[in-house]
N, C-alpha and C. Protein backbone atom coordinates (compact mmCIF):
# COMPACT_ATOMS: atom_id res chain seq x y z
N UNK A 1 34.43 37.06 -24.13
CA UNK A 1 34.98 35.75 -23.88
C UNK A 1 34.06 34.67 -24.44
N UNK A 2 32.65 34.74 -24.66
CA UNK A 2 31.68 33.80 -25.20
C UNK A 2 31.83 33.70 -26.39
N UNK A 3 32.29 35.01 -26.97
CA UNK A 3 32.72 34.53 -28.44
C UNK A 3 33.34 33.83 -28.80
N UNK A 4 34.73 33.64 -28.07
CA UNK A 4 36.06 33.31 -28.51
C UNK A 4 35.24 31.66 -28.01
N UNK A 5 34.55 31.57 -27.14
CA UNK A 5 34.49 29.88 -26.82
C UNK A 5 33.60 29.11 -27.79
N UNK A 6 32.37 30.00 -28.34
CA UNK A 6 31.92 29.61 -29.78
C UNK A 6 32.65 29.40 -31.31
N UNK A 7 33.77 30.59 -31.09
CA UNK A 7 34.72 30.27 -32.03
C UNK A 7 35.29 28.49 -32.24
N UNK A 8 35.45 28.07 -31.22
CA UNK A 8 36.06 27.25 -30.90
C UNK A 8 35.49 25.96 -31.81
N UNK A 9 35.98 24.87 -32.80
CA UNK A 9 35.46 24.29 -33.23
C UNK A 9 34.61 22.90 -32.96
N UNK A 10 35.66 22.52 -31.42
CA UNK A 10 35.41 21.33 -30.83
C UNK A 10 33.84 21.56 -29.67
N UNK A 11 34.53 22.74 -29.26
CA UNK A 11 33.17 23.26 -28.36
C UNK A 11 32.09 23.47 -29.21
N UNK A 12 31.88 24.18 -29.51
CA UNK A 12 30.30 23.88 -31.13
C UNK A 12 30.23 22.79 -30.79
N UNK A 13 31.12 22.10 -31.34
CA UNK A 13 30.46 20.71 -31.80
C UNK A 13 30.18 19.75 -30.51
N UNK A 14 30.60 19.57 -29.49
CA UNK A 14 30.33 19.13 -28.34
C UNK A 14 28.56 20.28 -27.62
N UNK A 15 28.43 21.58 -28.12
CA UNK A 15 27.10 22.10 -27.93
C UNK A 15 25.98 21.68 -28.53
N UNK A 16 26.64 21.20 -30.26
CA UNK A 16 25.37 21.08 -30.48
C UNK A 16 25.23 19.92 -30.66
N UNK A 17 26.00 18.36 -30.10
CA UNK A 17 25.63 17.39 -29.70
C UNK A 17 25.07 16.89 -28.50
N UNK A 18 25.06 18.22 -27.92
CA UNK A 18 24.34 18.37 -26.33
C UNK A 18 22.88 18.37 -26.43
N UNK A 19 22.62 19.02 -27.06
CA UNK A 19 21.45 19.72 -27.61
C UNK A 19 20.33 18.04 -28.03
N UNK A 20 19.41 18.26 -27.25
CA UNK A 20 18.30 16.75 -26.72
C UNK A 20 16.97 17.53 -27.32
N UNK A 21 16.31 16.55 -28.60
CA UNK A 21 15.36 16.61 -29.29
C UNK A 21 14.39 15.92 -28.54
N UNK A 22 13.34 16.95 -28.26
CA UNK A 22 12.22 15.76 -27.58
C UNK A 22 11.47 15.67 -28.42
N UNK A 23 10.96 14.51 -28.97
CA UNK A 23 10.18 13.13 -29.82
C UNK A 23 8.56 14.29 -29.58
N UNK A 24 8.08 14.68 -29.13
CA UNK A 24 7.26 15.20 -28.95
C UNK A 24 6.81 16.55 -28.37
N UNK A 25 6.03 17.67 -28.84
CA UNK A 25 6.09 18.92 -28.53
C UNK A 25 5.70 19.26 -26.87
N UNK A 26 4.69 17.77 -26.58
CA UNK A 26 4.07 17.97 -25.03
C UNK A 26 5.07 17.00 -24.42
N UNK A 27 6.47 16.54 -24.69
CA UNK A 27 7.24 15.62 -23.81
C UNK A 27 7.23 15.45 -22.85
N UNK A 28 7.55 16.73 -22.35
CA UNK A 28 7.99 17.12 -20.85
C UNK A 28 6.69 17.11 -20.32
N UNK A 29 5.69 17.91 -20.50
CA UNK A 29 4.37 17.80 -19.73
C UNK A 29 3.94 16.48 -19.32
N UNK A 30 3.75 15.56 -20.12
CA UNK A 30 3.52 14.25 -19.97
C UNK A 30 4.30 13.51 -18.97
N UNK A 31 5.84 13.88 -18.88
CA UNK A 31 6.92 13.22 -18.27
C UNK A 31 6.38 13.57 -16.54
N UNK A 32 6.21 14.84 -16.88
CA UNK A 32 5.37 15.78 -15.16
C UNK A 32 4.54 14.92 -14.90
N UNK A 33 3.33 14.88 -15.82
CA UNK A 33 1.98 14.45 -15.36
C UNK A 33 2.36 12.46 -14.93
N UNK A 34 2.88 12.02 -15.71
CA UNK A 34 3.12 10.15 -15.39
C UNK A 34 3.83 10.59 -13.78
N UNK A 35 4.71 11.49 -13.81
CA UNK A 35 5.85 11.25 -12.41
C UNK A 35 4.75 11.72 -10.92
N UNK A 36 3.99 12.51 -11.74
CA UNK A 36 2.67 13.03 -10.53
C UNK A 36 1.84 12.05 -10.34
N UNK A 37 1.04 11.47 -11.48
CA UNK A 37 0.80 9.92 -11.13
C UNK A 37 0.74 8.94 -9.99
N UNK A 38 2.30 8.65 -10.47
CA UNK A 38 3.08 7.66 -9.98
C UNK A 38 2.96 8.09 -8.61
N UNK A 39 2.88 9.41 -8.38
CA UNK A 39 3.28 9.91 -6.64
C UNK A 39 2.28 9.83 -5.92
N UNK A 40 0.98 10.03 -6.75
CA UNK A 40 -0.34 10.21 -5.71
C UNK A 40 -0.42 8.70 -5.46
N UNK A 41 -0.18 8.34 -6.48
CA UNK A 41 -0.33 6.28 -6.15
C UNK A 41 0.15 5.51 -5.37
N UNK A 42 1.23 6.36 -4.86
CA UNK A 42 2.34 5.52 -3.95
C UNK A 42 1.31 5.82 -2.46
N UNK A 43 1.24 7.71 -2.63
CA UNK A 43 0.08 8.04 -1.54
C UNK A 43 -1.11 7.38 -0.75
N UNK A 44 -2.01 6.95 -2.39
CA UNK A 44 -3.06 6.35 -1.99
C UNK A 44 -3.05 4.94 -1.74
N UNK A 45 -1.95 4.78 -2.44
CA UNK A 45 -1.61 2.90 -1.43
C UNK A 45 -1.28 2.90 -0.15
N UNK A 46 -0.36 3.61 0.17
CA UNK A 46 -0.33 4.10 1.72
C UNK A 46 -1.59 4.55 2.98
N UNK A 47 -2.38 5.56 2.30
CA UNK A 47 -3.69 6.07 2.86
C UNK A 47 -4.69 4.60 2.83
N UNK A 48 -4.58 3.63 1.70
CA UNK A 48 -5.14 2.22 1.67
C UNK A 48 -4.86 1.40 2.82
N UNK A 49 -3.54 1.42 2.92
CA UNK A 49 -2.69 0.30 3.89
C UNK A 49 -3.42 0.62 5.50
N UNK A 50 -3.01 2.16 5.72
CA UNK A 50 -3.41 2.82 6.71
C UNK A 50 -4.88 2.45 7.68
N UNK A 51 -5.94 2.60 6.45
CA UNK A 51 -7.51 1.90 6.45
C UNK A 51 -7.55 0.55 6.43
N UNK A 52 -7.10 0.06 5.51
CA UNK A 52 -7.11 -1.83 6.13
C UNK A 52 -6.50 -1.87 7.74
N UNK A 53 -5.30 -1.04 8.36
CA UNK A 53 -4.63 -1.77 9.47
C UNK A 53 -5.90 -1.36 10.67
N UNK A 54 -6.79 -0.14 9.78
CA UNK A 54 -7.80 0.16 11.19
C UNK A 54 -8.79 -0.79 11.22
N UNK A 55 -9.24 -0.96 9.85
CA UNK A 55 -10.74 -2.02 9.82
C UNK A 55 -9.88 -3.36 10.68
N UNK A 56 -8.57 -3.59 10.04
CA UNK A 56 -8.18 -4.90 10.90
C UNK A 56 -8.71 -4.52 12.33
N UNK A 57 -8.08 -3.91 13.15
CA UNK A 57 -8.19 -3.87 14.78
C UNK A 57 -9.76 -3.56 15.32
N UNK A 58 -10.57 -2.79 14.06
CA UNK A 58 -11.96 -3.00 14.70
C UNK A 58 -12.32 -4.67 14.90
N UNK A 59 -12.44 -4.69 13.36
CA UNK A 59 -12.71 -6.54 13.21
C UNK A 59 -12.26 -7.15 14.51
N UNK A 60 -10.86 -7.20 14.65
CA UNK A 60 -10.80 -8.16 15.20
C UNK A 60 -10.98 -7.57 16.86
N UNK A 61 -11.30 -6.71 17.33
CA UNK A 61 -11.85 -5.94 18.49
C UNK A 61 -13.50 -6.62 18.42
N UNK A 62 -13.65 -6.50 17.36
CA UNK A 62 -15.39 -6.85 17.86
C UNK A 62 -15.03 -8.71 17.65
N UNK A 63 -14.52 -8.97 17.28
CA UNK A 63 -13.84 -10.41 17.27
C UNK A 63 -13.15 -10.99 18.98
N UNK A 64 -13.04 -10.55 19.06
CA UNK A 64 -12.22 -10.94 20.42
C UNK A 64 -13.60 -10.57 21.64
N UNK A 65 -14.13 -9.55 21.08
CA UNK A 65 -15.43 -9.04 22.11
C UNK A 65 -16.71 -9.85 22.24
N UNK A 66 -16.95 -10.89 20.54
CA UNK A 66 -17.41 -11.70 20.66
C UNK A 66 -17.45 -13.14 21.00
N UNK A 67 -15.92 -13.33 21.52
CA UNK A 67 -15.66 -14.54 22.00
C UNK A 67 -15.96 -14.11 23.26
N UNK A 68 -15.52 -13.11 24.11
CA UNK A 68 -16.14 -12.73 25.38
C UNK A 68 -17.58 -12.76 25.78
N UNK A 69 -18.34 -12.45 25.10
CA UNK A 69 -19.98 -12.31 24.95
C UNK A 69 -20.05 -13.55 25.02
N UNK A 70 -20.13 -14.38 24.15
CA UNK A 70 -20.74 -15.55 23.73
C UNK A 70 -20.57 -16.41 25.08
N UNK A 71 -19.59 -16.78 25.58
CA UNK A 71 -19.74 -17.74 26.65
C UNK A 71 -20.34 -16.94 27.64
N UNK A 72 -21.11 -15.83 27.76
CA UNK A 72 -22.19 -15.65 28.54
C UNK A 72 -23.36 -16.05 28.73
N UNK A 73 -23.93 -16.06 27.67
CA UNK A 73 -24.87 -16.77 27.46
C UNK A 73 -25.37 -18.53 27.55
N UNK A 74 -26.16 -18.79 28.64
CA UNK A 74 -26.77 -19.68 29.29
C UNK A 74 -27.36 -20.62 28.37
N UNK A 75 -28.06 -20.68 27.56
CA UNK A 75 -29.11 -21.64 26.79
C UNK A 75 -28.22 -22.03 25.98
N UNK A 76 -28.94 -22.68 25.10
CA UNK A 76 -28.44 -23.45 23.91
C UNK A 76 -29.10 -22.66 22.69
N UNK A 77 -28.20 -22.72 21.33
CA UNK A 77 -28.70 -21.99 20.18
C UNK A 77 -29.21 -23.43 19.35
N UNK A 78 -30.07 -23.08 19.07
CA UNK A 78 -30.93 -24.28 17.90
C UNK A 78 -31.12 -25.70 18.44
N UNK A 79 -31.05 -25.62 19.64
CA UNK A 79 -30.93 -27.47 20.40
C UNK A 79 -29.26 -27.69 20.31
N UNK A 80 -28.16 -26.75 20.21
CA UNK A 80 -26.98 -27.19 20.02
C UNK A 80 -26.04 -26.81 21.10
N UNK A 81 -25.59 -27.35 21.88
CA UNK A 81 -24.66 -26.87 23.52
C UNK A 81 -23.98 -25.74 23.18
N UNK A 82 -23.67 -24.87 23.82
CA UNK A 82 -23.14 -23.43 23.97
C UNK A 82 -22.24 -23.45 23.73
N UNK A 83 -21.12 -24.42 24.55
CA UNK A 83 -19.73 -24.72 24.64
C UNK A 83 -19.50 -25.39 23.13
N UNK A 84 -19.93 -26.11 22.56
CA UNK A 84 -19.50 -26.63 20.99
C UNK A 84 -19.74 -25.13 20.16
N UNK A 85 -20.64 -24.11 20.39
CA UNK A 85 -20.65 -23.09 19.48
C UNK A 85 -19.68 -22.15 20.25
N UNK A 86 -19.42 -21.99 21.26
CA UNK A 86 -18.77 -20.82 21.87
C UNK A 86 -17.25 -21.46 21.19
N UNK A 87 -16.44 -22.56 21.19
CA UNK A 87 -15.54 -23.09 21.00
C UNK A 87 -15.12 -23.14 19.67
N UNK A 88 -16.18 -23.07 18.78
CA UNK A 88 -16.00 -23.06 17.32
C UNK A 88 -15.73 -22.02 16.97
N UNK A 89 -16.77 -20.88 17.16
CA UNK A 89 -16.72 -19.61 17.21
C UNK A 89 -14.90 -18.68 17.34
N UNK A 90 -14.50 -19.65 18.93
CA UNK A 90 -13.26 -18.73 19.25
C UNK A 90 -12.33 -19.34 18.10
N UNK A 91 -12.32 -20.23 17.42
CA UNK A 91 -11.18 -20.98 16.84
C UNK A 91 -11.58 -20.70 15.76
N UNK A 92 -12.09 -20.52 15.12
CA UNK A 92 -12.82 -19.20 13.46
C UNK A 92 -11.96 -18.30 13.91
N UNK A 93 -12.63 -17.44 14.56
CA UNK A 93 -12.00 -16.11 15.04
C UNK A 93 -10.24 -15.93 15.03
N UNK A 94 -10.22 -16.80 16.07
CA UNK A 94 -8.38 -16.81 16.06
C UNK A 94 -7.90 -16.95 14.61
N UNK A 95 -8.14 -17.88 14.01
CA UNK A 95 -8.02 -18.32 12.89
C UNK A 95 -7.55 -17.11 11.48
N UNK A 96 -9.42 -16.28 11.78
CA UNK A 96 -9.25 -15.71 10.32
C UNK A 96 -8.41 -14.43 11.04
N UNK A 97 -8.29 -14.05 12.72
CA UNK A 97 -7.09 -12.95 12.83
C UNK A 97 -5.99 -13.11 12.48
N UNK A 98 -5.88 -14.33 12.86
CA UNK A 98 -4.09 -14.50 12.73
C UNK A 98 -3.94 -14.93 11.19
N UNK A 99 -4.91 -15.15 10.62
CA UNK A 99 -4.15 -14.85 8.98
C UNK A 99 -4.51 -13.68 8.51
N UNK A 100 -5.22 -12.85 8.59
CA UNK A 100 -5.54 -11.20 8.17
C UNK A 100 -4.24 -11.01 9.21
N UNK A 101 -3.63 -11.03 9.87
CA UNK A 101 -2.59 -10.11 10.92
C UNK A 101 -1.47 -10.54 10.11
N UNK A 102 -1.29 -11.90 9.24
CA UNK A 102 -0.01 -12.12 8.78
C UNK A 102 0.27 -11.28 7.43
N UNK A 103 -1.19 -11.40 6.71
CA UNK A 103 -1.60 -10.89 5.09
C UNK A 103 -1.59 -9.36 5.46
N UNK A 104 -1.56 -8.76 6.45
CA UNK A 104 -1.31 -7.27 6.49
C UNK A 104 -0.16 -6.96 7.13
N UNK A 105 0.55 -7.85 7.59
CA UNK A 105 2.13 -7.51 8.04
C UNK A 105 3.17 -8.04 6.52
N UNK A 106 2.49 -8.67 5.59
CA UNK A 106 3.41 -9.16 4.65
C UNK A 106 3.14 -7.77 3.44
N UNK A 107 1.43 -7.40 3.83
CA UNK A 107 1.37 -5.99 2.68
C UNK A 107 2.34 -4.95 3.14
N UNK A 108 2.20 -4.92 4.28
CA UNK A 108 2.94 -3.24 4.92
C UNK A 108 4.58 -3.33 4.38
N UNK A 109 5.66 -4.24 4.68
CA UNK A 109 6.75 -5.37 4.34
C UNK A 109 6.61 -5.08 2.95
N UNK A 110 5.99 -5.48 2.01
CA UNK A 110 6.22 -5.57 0.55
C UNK A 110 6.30 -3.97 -0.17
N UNK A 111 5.15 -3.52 0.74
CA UNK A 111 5.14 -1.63 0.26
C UNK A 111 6.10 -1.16 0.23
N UNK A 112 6.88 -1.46 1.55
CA UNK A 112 7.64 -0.25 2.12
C UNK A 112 9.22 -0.87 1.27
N UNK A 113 9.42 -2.40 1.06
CA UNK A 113 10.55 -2.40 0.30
C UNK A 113 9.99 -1.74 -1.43
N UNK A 114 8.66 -1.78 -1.63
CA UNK A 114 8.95 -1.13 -3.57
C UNK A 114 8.75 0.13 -3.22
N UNK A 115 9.21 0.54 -2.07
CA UNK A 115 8.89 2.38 -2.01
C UNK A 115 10.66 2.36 -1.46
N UNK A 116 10.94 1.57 -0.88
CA UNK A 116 12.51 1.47 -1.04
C UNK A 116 13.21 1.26 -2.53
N UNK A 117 12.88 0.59 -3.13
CA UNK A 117 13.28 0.45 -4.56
C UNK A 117 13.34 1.03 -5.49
């Protein structure tokens, strides 16, 4: 029966317009190796994301621990009232969390839609 469908003049010719020349002898290898690439990268942006969201919660753990500390302390630092440094201190702090908390909720958000895409 394979004969008779090679016989066939239209079929040939629809086979051997099937028939895909690759531009290069290592095509395909290359095509593997970019698509493997591409995959560990998606990985290690992820395993990245993962490590920034922990350093975030230490930071801001020893951040929040040092606004607690600080108004313990009785004296004055350098001739300068406690309460003007303890107050500055918490409002830094809040400050650089709540924009590291926004800049790592907008990374996680942007990843996950180009890993949707």
């Amino acid at each position: 029966m394979e004969d008779m469908e090679f016989k066939d003049p239209q079929l040939r010719s629809l086979l051997h317009d099937s028939k895909v020349n690759m531009p290069f002898s290592d095509f395909e290898e290359r095509m593997v190796s970019r698509l493997n690439k591409e995959l560990n990268h998606d990985r290690s942006i992820w395993k990245s994301i993962r490590l920034s969201w922990f350093f975030f919660f230490i930071g801001a753990a020893f951040g929040v621990g040092g606004s607690f500390a600080l108004p313990m302390l009785q004296s004055n630092i350098l001739g300068i009232d406690i309460e003007l440094v303890k107050y500055s201190f918490m409002i830094v702090i809040l400050i650089v969390v709540m924009w590291q908390l926004d800049e790592m909720i907008k990374l996680t958000i942007r990843q996950k839609r180009n890993k949707t895409s």
